[in-house]
PDB file of N, CA and C in Angstrom:
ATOM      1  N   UNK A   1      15.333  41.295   7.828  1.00  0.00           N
ATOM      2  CA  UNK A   1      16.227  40.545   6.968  1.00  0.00           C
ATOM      3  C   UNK A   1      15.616  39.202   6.566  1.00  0.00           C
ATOM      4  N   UNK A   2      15.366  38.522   7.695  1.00  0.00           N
ATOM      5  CA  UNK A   2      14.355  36.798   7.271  1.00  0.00           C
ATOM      6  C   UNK A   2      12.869  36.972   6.467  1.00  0.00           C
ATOM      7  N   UNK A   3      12.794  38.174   6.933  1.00  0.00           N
ATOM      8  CA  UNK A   3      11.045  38.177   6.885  1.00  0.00           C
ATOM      9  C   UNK A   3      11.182  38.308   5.442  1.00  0.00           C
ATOM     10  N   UNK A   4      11.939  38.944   4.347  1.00  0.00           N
ATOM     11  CA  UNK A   4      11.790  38.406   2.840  1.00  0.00           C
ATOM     12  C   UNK A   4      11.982  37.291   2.285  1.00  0.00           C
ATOM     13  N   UNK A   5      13.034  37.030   2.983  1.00  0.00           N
ATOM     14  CA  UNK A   5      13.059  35.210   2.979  1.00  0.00           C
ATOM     15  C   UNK A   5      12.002  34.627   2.803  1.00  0.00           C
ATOM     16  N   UNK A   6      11.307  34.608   4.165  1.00  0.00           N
ATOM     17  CA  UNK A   6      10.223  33.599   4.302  1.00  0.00           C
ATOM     18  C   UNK A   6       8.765  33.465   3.325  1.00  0.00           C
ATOM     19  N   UNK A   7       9.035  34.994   3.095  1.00  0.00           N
ATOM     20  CA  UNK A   7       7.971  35.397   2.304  1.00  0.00           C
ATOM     21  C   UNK A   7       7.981  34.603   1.283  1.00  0.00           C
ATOM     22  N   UNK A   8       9.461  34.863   0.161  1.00  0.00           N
ATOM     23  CA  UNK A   8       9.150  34.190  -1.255  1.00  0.00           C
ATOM     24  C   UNK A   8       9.265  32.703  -1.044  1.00  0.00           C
ATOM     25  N   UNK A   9       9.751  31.765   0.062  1.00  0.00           N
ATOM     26  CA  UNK A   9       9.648  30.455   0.376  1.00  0.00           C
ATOM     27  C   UNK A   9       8.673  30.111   0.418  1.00  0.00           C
ATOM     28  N   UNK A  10       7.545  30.756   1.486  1.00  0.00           N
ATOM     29  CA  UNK A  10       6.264  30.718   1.538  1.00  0.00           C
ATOM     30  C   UNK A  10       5.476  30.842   0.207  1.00  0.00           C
ATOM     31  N   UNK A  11       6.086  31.590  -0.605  1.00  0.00           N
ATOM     32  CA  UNK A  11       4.984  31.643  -1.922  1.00  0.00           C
ATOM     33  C   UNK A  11       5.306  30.307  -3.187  1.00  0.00           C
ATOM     34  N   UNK A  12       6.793  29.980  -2.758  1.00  0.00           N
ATOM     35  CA  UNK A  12       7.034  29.099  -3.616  1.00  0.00           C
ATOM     36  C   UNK A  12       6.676  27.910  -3.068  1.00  0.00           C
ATOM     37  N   UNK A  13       6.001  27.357  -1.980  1.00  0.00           N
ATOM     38  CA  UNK A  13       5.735  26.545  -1.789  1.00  0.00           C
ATOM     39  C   UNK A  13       4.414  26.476  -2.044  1.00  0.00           C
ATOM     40  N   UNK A  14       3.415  27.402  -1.757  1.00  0.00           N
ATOM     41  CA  UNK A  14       1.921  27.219  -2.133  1.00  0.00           C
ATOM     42  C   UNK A  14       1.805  27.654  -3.201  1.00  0.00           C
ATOM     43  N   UNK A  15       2.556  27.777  -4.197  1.00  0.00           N
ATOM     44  CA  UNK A  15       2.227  27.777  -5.658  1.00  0.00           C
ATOM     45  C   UNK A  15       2.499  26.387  -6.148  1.00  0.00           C
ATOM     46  N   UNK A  16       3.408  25.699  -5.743  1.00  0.00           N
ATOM     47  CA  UNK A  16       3.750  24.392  -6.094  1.00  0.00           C
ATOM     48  C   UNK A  16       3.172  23.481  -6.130  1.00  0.00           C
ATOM     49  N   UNK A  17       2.172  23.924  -4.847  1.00  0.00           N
ATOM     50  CA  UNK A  17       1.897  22.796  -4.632  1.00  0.00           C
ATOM     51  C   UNK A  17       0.019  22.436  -5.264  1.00  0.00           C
ATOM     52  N   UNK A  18      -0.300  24.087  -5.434  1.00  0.00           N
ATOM     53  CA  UNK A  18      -1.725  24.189  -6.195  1.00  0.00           C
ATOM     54  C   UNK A  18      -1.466  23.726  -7.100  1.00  0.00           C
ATOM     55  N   UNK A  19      -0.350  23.790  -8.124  1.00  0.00           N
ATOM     56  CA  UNK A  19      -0.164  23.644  -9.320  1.00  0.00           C
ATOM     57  C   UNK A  19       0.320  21.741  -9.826  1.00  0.00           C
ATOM     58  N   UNK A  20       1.023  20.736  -8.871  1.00  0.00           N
ATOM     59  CA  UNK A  20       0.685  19.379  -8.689  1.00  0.00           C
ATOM     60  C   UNK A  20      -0.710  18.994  -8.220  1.00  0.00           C
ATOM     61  N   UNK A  21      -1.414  19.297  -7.110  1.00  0.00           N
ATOM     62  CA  UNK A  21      -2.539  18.753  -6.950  1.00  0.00           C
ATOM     63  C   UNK A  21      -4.014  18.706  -7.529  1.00  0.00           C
ATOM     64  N   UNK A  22      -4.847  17.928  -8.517  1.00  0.00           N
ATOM     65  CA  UNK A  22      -5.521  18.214  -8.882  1.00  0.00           C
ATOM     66  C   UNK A  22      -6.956  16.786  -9.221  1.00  0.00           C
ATOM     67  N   UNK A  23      -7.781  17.304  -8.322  1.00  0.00           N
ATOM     68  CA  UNK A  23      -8.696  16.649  -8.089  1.00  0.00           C
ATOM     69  C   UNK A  23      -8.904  15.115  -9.341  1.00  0.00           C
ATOM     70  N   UNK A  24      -8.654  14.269  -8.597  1.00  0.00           N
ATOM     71  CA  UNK A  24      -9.325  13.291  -9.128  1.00  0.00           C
ATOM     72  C   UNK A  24     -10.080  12.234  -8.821  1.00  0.00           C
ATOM     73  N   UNK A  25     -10.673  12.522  -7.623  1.00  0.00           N
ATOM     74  CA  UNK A  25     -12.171  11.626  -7.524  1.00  0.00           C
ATOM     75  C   UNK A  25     -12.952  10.941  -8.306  1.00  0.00           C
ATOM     76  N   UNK A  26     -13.372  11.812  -9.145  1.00  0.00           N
ATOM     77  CA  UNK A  26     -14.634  11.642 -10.057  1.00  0.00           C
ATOM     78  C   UNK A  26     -13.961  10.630 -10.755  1.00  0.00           C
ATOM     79  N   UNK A  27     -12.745  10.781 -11.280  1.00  0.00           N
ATOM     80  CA  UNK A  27     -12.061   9.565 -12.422  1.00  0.00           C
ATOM     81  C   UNK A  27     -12.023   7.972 -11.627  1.00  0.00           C
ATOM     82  N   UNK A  28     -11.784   8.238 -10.007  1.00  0.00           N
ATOM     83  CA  UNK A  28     -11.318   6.914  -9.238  1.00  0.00           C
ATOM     84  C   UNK A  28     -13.030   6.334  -8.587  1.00  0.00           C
ATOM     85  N   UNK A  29     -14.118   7.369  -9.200  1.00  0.00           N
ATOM     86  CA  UNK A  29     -15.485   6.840  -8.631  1.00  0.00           C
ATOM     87  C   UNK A  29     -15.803   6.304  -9.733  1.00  0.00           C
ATOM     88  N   UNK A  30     -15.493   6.681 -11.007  1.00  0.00           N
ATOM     89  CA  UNK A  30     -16.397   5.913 -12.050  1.00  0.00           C
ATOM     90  C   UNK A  30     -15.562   4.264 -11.981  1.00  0.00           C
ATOM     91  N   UNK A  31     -14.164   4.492 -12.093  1.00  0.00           N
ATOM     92  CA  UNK A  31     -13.646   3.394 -12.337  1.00  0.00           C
ATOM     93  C   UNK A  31     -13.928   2.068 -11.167  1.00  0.00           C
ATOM     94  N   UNK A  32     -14.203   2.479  -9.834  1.00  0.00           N
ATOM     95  CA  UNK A  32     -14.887   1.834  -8.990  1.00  0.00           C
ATOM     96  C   UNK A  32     -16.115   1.240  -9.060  1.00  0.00           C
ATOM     97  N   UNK A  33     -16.581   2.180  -9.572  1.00  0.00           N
ATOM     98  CA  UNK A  33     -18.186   1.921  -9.573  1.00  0.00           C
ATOM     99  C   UNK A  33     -19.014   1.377 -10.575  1.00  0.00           C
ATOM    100  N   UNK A  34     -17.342   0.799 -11.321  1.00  0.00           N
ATOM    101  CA  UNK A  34     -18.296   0.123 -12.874  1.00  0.00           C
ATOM    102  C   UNK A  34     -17.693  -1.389 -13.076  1.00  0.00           C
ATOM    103  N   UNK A  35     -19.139  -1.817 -13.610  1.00  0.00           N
ATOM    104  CA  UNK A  35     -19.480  -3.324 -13.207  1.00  0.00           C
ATOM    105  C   UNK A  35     -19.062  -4.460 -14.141  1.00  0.00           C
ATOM    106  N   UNK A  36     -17.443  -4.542 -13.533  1.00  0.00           N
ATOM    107  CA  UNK A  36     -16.597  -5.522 -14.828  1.00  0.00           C
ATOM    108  C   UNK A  36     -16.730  -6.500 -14.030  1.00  0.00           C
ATOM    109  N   UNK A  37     -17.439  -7.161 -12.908  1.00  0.00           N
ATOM    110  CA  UNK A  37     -16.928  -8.366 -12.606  1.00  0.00           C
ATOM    111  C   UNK A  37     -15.276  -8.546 -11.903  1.00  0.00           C
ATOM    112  N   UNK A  38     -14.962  -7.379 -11.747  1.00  0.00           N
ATOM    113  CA  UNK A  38     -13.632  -7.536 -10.598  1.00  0.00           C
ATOM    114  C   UNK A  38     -14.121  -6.951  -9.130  1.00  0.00           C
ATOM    115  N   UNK A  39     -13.272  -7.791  -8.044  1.00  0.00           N
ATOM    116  CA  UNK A  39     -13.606  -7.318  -6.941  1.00  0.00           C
ATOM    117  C   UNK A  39     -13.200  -6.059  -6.522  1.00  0.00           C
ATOM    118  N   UNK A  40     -13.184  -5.679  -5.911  1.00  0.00           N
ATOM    119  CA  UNK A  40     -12.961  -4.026  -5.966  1.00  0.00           C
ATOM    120  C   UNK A  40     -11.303  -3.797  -5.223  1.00  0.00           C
ATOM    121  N   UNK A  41     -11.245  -4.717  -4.378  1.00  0.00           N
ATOM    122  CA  UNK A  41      -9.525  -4.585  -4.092  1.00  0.00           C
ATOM    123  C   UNK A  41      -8.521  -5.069  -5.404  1.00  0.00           C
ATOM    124  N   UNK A  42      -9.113  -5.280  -6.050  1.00  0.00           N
ATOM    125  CA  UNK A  42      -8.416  -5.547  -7.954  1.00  0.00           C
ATOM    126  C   UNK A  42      -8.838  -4.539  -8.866  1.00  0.00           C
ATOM    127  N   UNK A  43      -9.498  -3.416  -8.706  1.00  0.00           N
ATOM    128  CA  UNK A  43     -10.010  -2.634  -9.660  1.00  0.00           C
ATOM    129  C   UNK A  43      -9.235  -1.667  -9.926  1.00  0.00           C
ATOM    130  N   UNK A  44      -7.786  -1.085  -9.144  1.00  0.00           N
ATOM    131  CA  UNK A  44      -7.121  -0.317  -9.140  1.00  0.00           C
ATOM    132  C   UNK A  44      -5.887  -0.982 -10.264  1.00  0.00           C
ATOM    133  N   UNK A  45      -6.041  -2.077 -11.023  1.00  0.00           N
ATOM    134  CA  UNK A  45      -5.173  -2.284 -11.616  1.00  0.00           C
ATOM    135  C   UNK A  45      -3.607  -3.061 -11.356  1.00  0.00           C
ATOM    136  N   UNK A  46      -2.666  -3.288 -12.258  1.00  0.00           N
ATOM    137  CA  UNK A  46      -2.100  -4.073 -12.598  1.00  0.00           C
ATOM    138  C   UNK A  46      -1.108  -3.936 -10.547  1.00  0.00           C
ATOM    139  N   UNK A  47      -0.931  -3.069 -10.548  1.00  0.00           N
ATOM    140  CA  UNK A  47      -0.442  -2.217  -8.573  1.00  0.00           C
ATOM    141  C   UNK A  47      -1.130  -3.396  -7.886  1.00  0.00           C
ATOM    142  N   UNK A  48      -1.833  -3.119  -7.837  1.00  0.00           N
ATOM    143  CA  UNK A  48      -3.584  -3.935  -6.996  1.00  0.00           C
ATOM    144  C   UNK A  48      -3.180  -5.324  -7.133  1.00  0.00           C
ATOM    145  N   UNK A  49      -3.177  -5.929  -8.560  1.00  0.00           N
ATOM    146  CA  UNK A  49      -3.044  -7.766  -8.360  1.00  0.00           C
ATOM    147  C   UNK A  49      -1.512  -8.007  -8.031  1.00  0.00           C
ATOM    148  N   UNK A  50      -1.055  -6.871  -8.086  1.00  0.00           N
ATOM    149  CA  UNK A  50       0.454  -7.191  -7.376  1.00  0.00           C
ATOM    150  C   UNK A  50       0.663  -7.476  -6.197  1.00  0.00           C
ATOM    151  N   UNK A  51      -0.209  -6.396  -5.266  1.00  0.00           N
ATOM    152  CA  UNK A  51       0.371  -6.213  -3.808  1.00  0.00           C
ATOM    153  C   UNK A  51      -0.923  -7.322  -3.383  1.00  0.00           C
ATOM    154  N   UNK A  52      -1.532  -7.578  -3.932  1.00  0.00           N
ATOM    155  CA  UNK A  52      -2.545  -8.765  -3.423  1.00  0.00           C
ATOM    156  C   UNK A  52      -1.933  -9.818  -3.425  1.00  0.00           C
ATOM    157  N   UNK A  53      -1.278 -10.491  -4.932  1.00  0.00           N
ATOM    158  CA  UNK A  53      -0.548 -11.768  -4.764  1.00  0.00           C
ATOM    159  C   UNK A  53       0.792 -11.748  -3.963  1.00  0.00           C
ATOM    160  N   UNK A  54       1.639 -10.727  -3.548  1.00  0.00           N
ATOM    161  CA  UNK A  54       2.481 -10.641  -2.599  1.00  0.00           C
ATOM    162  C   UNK A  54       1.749 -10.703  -1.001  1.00  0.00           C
ATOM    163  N   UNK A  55       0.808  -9.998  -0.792  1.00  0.00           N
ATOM    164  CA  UNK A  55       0.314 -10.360   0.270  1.00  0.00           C
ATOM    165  C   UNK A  55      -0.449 -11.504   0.820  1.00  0.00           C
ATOM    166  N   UNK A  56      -0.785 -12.442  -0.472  1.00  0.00           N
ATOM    167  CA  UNK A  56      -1.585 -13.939  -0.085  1.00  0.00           C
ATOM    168  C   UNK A  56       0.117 -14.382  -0.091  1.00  0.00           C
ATOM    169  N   UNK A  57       1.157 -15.139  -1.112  1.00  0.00           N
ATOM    170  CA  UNK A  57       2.297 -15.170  -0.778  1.00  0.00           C
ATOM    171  C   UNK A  57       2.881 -15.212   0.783  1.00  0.00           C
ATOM    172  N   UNK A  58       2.905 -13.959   1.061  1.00  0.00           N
ATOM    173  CA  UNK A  58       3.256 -13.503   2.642  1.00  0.00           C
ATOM    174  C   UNK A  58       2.393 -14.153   3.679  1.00  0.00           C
ATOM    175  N   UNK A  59       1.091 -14.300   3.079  1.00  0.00           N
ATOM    176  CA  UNK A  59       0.312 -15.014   4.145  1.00  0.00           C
ATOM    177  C   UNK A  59       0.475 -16.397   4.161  1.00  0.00           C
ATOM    178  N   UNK A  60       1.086 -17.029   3.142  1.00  0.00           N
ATOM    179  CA  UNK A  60       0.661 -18.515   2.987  1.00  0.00           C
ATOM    180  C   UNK A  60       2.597 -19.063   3.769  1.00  0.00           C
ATOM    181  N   UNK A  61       3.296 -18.245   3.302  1.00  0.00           N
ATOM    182  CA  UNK A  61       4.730 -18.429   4.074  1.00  0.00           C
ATOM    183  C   UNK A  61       4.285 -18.601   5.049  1.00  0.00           C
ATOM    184  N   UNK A  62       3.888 -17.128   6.183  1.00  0.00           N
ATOM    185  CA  UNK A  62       3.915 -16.800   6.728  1.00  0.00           C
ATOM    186  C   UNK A  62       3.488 -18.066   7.875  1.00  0.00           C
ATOM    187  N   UNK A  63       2.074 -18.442   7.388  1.00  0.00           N
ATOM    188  CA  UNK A  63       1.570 -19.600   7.877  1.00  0.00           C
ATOM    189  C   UNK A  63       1.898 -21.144   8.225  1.00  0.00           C
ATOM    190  N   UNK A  64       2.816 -21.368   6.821  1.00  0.00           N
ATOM    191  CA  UNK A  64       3.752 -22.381   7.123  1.00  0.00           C
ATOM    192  C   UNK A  64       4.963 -22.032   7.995  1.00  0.00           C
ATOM    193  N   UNK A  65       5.052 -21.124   7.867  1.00  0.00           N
ATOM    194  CA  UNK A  65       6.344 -20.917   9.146  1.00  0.00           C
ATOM    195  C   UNK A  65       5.945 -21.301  10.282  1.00  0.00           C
ATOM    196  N   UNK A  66       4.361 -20.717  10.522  1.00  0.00           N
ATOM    197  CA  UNK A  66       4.409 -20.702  11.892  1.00  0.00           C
ATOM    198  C   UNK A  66       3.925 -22.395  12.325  1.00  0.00           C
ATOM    199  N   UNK A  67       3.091 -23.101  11.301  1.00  0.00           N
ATOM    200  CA  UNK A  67       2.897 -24.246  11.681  1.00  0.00           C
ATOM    201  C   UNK A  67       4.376 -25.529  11.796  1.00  0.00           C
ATOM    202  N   UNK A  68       5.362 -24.846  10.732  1.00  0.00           N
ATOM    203  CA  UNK A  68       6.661 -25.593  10.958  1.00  0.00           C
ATOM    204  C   UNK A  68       7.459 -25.349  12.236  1.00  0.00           C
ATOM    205  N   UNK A  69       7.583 -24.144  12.682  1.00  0.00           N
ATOM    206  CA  UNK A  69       8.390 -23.550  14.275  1.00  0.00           C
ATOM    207  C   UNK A  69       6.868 -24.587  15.644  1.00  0.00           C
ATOM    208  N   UNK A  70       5.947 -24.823  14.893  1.00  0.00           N
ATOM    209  CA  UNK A  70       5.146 -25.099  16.585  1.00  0.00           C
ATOM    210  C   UNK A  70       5.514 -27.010  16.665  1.00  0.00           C
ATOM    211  N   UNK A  71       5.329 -27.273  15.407  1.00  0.00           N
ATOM    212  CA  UNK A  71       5.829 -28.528  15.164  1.00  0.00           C
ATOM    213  C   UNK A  71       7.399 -29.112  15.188  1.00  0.00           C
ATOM    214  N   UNK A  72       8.674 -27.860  15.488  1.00  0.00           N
ATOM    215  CA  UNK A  72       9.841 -27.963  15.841  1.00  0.00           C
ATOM    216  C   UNK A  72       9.702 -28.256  17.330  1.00  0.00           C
ATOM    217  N   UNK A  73       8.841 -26.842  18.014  1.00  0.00           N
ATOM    218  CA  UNK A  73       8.816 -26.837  19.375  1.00  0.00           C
ATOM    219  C   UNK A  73       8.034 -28.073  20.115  1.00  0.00           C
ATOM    220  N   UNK A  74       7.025 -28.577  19.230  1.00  0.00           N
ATOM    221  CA  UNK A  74       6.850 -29.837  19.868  1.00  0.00           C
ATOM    222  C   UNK A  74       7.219 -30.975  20.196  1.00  0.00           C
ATOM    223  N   UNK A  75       8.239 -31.175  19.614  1.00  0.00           N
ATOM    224  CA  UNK A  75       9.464 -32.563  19.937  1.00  0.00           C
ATOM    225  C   UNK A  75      10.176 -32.127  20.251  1.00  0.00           C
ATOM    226  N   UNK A  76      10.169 -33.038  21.645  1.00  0.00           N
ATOM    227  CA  UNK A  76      11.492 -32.795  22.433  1.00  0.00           C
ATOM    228  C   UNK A  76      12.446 -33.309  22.544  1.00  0.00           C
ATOM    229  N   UNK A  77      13.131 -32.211  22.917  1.00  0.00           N
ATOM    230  CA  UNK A  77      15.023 -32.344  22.169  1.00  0.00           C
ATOM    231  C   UNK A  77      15.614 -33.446  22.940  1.00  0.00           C
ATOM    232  N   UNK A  78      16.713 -34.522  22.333  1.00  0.00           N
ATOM    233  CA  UNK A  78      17.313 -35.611  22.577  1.00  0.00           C
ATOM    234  C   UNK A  78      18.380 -35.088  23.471  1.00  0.00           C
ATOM    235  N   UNK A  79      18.229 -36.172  25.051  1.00  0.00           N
ATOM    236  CA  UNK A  79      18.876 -35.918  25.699  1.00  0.00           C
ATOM    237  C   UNK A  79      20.565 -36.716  25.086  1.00  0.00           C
ATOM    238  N   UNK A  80      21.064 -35.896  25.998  1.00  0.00           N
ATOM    239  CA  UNK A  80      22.921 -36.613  25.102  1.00  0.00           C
ATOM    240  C   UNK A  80      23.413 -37.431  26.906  1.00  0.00           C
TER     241      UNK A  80
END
């Protein structure tokens, strides 16, 4: 009774999935490998200078946070 089941599940899944996946290396080596004068963590495009300037962002918070919390913890608290 299952075992036809599984069968056409099984086929509809590895047809699906040959039919989305399709090699593109060769397109992401040339575009790497050609010499515009961008660094290569920027070569992937408009994605790329995004998650870069969110991640300097994140780093530069990040940094003042931590130098503002060590400079909280260093003065000590007024006795009452």
């Amino acid at each position: 009774m299952w075992g036809g089941l599984r069968q056409i599940s099984q086929r509809t899944i590895s047809t699906a999935s040959r039919r989305q996946l399709e090699n593109r290396v060769a397109e992401k080596q040339k575009l790497f490998q050609e010499d515009n004068g961008l660094p290569v963590h920027l070569k992937g495009g408009l994605m790329d200078a995004m998650l870069y300037r969110l991640t300097m962002g994140l780093t530069v918070f990040g940094t003042a946070y931590v130098i503002y919390e060590l400079y909280v913890a260093s003065m000590p608290k007024k006795q009452k």
